[in-house]
N, C-alpha and C. Protein backbone atom coordinates (compact mmCIF):
# COMPACT_ATOMS: atom_id res chain seq x y z
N UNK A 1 0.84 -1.17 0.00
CA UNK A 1 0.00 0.00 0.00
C UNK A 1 0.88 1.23 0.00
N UNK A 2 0.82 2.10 -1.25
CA UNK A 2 1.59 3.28 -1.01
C UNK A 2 0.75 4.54 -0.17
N UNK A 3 0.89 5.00 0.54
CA UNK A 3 0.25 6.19 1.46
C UNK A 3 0.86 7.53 0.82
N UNK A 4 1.77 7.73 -0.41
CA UNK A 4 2.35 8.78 -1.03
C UNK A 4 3.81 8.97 -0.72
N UNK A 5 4.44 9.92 -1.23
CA UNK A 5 5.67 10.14 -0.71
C UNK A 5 5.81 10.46 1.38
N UNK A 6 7.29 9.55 1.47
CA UNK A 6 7.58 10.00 2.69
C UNK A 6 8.07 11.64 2.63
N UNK A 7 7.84 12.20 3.90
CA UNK A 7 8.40 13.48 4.25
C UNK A 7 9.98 12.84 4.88
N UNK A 8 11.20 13.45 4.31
CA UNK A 8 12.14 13.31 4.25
C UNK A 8 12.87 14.67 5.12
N UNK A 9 12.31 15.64 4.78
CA UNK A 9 12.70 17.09 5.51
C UNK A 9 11.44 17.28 6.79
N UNK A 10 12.30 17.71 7.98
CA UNK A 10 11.43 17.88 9.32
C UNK A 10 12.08 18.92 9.56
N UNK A 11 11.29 20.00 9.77
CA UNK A 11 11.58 21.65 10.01
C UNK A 11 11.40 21.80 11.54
N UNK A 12 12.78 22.31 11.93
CA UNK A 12 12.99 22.35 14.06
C UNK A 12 11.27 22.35 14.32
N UNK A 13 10.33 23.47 14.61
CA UNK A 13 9.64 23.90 14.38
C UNK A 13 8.21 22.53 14.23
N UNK A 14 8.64 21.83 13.00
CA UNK A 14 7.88 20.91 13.28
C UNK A 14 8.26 19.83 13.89
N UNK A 15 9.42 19.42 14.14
CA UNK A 15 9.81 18.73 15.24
C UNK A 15 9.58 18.55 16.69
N UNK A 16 9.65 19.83 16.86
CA UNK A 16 9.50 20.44 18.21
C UNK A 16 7.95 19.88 18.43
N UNK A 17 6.95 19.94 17.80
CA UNK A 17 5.07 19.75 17.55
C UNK A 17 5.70 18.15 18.09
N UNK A 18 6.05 17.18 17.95
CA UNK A 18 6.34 15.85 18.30
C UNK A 18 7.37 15.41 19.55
N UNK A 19 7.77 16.46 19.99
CA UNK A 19 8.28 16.15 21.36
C UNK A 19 7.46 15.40 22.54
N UNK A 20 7.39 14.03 22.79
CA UNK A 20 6.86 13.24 24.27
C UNK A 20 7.78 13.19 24.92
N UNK A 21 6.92 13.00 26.51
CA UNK A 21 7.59 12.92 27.65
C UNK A 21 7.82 11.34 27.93
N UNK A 22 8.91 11.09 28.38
CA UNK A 22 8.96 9.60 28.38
C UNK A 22 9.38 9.32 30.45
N UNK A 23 9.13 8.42 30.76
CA UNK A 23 9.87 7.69 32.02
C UNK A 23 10.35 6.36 31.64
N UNK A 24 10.99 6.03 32.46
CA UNK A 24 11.77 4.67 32.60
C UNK A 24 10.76 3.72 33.67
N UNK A 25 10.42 2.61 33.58
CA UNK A 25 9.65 3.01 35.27
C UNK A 25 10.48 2.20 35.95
N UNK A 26 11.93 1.80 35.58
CA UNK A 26 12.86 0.82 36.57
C UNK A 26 13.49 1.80 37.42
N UNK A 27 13.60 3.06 36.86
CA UNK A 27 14.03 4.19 37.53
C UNK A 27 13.11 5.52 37.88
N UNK A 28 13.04 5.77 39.52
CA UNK A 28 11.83 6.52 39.41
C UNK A 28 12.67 7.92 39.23
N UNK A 29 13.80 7.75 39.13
CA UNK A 29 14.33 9.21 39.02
C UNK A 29 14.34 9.63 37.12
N UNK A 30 13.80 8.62 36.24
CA UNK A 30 13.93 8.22 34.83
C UNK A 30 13.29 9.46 34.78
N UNK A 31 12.95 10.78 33.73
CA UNK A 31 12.41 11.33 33.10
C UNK A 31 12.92 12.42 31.92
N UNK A 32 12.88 12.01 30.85
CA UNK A 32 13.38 12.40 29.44
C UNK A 32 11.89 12.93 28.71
N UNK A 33 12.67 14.05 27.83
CA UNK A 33 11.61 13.93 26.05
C UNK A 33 12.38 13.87 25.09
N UNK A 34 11.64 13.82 23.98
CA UNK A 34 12.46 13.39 22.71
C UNK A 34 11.66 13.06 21.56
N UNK A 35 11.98 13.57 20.52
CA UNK A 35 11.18 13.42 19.33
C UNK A 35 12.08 12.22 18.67
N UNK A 36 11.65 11.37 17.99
CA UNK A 36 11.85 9.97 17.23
C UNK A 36 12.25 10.65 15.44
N UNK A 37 13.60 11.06 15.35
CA UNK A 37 13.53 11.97 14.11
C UNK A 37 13.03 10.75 12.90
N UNK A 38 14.01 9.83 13.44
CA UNK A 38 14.01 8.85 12.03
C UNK A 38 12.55 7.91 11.98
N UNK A 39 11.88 7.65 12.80
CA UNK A 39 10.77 7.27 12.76
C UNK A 39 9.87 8.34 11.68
N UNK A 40 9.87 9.64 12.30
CA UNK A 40 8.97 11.01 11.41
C UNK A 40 9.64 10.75 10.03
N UNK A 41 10.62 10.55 9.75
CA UNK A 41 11.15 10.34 8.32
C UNK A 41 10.70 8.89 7.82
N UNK A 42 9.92 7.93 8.28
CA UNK A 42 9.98 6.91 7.63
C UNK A 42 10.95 5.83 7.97
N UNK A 43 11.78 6.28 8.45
CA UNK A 43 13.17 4.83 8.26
C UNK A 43 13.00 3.78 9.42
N UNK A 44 13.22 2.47 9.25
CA UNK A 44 12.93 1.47 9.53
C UNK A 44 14.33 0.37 10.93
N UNK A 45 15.15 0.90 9.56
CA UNK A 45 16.45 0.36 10.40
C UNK A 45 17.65 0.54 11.04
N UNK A 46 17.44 1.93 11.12
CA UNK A 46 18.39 2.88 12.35
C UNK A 46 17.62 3.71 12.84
N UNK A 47 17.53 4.21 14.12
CA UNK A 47 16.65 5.07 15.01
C UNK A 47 17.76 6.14 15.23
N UNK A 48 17.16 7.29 15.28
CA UNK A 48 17.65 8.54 16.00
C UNK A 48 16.66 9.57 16.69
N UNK A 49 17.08 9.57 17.85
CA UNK A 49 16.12 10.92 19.22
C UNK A 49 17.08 11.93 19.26
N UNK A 50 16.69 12.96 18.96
CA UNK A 50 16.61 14.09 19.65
C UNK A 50 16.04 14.26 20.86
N UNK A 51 16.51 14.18 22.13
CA UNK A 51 16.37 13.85 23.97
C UNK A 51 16.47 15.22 24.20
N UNK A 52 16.33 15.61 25.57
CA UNK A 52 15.99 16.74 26.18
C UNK A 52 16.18 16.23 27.87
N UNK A 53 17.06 16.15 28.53
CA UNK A 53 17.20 15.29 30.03
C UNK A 53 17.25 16.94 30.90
N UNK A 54 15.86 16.77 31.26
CA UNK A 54 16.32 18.16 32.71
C UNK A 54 16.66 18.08 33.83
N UNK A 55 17.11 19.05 34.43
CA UNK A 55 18.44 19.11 35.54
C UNK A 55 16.90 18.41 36.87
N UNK A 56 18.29 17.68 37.15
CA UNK A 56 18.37 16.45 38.11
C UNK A 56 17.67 15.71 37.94
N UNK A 57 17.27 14.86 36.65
CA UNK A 57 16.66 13.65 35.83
C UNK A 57 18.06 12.75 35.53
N UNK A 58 17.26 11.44 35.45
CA UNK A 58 18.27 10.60 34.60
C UNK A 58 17.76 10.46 33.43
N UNK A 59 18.12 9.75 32.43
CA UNK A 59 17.64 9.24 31.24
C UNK A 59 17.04 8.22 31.18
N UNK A 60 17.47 7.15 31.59
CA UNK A 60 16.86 5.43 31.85
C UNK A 60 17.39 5.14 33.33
N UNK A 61 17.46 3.54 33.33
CA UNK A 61 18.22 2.95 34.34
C UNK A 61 19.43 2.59 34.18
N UNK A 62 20.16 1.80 34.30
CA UNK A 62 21.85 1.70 34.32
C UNK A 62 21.36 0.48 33.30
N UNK A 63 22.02 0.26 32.29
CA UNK A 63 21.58 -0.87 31.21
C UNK A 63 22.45 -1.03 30.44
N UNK A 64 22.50 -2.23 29.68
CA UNK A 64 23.66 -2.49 28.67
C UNK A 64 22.55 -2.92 27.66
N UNK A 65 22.94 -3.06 26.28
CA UNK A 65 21.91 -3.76 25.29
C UNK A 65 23.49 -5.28 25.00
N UNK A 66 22.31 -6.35 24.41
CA UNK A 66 23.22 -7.16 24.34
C UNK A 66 22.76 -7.41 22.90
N UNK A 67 22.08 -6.82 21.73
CA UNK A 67 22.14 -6.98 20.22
C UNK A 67 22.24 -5.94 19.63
N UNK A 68 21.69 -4.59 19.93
CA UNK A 68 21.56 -3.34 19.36
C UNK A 68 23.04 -2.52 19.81
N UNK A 69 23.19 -1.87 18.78
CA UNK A 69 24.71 -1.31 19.18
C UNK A 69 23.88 0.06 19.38
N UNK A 70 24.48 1.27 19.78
CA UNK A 70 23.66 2.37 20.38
C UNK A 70 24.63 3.22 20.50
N UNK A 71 24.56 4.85 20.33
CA UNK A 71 25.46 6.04 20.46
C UNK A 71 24.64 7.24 21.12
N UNK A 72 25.43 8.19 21.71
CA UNK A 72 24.23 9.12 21.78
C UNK A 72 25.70 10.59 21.88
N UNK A 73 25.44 11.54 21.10
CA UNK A 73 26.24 13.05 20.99
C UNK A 73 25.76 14.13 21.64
N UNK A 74 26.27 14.62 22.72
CA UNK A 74 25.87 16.02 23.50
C UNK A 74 26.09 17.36 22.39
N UNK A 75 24.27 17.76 22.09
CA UNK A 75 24.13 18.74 21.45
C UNK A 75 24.62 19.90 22.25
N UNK A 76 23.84 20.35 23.65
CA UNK A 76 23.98 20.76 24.80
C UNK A 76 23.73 20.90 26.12
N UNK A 77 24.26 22.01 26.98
CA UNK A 77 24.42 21.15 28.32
C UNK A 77 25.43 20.56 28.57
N UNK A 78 25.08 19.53 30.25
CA UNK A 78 26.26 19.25 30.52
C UNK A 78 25.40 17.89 31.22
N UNK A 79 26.67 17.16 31.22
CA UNK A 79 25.91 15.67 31.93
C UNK A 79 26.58 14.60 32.76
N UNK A 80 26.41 13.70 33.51
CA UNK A 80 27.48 12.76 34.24
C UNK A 80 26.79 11.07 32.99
N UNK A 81 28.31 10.82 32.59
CA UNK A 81 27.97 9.26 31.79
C UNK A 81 28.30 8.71 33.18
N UNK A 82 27.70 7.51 33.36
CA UNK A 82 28.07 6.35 34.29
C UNK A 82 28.05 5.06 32.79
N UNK A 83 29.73 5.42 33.16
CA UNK A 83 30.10 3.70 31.73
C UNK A 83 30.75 3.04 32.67
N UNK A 84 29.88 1.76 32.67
CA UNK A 84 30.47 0.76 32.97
C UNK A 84 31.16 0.76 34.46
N UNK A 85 30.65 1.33 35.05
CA UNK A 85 31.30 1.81 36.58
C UNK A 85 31.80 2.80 36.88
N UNK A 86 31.97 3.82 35.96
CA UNK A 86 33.07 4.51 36.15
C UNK A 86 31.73 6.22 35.34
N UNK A 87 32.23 7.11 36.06
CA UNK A 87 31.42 8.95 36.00
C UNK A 87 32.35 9.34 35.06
N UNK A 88 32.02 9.99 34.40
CA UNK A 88 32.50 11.24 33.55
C UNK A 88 31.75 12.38 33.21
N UNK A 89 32.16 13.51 33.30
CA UNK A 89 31.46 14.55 32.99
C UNK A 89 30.92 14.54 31.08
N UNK A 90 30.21 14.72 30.86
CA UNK A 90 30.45 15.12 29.56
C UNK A 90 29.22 16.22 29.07
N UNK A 91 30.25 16.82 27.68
CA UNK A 91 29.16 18.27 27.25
C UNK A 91 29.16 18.25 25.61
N UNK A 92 29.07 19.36 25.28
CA UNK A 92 29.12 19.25 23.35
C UNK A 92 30.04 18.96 23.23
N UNK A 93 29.61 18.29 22.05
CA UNK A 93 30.28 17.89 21.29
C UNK A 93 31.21 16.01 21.41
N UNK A 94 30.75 16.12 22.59
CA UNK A 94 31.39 14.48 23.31
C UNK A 94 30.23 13.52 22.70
N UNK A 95 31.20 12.57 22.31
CA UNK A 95 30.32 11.79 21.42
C UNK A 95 30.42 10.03 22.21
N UNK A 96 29.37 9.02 22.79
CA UNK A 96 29.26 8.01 23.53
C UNK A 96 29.21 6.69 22.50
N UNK A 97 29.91 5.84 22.08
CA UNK A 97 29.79 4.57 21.17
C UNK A 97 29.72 3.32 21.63
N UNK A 98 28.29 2.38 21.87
CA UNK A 98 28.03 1.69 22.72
C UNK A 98 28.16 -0.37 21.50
N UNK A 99 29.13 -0.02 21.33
CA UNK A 99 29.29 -1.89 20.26
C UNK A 99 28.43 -2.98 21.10
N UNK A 100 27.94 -3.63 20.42
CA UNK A 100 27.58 -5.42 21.27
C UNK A 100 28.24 -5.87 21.25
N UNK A 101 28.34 -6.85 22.75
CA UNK A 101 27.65 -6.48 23.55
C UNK A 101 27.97 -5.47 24.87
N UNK A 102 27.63 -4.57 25.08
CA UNK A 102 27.58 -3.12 25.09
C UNK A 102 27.75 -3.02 26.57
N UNK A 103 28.62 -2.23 27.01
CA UNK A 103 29.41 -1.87 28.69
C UNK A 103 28.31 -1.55 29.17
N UNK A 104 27.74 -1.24 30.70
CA UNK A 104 26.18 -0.67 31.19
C UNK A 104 26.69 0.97 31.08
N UNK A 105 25.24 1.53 30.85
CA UNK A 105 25.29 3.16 30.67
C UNK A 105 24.08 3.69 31.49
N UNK A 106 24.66 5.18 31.67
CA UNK A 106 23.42 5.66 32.13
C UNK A 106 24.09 7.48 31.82
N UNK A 107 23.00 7.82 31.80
CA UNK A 107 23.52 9.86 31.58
C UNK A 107 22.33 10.75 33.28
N UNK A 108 22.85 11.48 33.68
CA UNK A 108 22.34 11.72 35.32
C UNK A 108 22.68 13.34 34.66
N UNK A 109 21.34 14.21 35.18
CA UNK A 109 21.80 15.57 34.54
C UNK A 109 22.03 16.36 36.02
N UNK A 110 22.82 16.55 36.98
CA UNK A 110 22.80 17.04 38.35
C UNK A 110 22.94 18.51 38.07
N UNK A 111 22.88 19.28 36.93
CA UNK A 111 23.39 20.25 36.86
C UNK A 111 21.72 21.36 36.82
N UNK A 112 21.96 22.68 36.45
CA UNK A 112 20.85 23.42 36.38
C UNK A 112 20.64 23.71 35.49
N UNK A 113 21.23 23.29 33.95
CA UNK A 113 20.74 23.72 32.55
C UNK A 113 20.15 22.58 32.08
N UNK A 114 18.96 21.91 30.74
CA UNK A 114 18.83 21.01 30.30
C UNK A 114 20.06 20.45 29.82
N UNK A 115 19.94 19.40 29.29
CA UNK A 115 21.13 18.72 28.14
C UNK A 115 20.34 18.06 27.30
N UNK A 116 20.47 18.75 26.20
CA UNK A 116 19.91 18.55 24.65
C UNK A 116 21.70 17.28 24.22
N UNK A 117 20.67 16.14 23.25
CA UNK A 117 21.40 15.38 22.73
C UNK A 117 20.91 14.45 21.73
N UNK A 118 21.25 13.63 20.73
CA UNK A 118 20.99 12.48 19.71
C UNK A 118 21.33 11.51 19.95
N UNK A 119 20.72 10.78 20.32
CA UNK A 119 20.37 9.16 20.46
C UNK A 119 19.89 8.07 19.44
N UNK A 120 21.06 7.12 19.09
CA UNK A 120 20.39 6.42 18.14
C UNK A 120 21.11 5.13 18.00
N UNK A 121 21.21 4.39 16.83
CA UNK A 121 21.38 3.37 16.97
C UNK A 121 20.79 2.13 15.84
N UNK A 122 20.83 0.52 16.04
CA UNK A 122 20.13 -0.31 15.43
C UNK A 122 18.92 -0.19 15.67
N UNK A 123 18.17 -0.54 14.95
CA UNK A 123 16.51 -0.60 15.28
C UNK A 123 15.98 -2.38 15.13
N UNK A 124 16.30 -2.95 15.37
CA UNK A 124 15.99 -4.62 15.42
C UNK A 124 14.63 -5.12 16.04
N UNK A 125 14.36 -5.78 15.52
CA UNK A 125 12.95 -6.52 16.18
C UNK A 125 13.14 -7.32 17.39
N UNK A 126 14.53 -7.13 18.01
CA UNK A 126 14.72 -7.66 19.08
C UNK A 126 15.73 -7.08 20.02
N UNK A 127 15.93 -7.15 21.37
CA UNK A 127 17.27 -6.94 22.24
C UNK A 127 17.04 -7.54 23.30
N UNK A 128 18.60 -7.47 23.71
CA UNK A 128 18.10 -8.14 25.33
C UNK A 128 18.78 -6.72 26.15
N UNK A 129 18.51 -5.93 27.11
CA UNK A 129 18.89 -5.23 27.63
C UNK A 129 18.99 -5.79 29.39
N UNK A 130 19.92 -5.83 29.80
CA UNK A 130 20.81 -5.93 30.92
C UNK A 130 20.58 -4.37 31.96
N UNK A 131 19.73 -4.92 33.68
CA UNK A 131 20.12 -4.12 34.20
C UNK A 131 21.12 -4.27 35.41
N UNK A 132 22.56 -4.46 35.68
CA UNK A 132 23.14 -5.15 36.19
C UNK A 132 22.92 -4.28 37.83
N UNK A 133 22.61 -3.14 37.76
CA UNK A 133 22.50 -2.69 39.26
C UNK A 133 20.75 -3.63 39.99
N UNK A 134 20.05 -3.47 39.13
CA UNK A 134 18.99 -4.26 39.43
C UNK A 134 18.74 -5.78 39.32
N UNK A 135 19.39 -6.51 38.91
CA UNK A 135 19.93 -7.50 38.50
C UNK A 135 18.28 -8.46 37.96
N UNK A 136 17.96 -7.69 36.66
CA UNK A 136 16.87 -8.11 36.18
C UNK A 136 17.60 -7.77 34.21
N UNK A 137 17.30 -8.67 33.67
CA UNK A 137 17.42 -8.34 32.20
C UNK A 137 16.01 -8.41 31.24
N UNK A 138 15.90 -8.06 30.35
CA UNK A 138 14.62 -8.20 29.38
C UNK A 138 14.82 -8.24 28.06
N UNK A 139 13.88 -9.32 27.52
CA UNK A 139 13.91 -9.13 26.15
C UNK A 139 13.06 -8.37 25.55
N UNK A 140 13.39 -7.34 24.88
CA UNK A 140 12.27 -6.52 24.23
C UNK A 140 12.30 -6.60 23.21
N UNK A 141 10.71 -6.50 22.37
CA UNK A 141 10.02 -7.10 21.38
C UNK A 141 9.25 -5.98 20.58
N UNK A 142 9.61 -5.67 19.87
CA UNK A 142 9.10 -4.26 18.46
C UNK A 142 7.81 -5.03 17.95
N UNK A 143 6.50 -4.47 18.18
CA UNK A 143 5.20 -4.59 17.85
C UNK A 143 4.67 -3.42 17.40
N UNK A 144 3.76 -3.64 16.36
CA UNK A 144 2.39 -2.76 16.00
C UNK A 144 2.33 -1.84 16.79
N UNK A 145 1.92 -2.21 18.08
CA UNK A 145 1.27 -1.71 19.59
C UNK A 145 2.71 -1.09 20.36
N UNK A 146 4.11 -0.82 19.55
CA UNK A 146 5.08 -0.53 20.36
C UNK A 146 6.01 -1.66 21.00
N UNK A 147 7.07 -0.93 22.21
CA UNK A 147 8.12 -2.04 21.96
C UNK A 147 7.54 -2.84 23.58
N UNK A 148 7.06 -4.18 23.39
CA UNK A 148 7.36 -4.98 24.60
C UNK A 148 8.23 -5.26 25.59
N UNK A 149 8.59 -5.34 26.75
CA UNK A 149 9.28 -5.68 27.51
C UNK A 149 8.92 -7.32 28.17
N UNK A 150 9.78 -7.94 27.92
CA UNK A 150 9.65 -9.15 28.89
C UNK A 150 10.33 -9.65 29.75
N UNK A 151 10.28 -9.58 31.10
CA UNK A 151 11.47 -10.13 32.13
C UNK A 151 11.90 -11.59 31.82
N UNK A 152 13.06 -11.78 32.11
CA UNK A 152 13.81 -12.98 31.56
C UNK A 152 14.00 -13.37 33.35
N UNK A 153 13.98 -14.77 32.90
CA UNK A 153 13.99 -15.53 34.44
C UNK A 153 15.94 -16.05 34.55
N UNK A 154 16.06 -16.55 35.54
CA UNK A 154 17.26 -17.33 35.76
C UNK A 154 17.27 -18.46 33.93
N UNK A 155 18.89 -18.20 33.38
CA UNK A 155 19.02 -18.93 32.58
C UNK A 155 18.67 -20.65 32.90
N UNK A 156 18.03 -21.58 31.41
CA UNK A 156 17.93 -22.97 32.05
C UNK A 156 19.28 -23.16 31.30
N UNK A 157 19.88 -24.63 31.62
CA UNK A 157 20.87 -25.41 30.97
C UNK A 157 20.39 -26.89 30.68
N UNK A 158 19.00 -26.97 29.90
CA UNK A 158 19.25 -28.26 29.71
C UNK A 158 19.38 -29.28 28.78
N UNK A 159 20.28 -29.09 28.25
CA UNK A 159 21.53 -30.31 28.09
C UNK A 159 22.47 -30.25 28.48
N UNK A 160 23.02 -31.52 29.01
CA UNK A 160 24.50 -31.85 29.50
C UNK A 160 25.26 -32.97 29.20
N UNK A 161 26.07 -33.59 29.64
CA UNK A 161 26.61 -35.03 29.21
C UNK A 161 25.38 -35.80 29.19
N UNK A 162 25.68 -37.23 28.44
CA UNK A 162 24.69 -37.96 28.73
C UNK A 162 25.24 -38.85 29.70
């Protein structure tokens, strides 16, 4: 079914008209917005957000992805990365490159200005995302209805010698 040409050009302006508020709910300190650029364009198999994290929000929970590789570039502002155990400050122009399977991350804005940034990445019909401070992982599942979450139990092992 063709629905006509995709819109390929998104004017700030109309971007801005598509900004949601998002939470995390593993983290109650989670609260972000962000417009879905590459979704508004049509595209299927790389995602990119334009985020908006205000002072003293986090972004998500502490998480690793274990199929989707993931980046995110400080437009502006200022922010604390927690990679992999370890704080860093970061501001424009600092750019975050997350390979599978992917160190845990998190961005914490403690400061008093927003931090504007681009978030993006694989777009797959599947991941497993890792929360190692919570020690719960999930497989999430890209539907019609949006992306599923499913808690994953203790791994089984069964086969072994005979």
């Amino acid at each position: 079914m063709n629905d006509g040409p995709r819109k390929v050009l998104w004017k700030a302006d109309e971007i801005a008209a598509h900004d949601k508020r998002f939470k995390q709910r593993l983290n109650p300190n989670s609260e972000f917005s962000g417009a879905h650029l590459s979704r508004l364009a049509g595209m299927s198999r790389a995602h990119v957000t334009l985020a908006r994290l205000p002072a003293g929000k986090d972004s998500f929970a502490y998480h690793a992805h274990m199929m989707e590789e993931e980046w995110i570039y400080i437009l502006s502002g200022r922010a604390v990365a927690e990679i992999d155990g370890e704080s860093r400050e970061v501001g424009p122009g600092d750019f975050m490159g997350f390979p599978t399977p992917s160190v845990p991350h998190l961005l914490t804005n403690p400061f008093d200005e927003e931090l504007v940034y681009l978030m993006g990445g694989e777009d797959r019909p599947l991941d497993v995302l890792e929360y190692p401070t919570l020690g719960k992982r999930y497989l999430l599942m890209r539907s019609a209805g949006g992306t599923e979450f499913y808690e994953l139990s203790t791994p089984e092992r069964p086969f072994g010698p005979a």
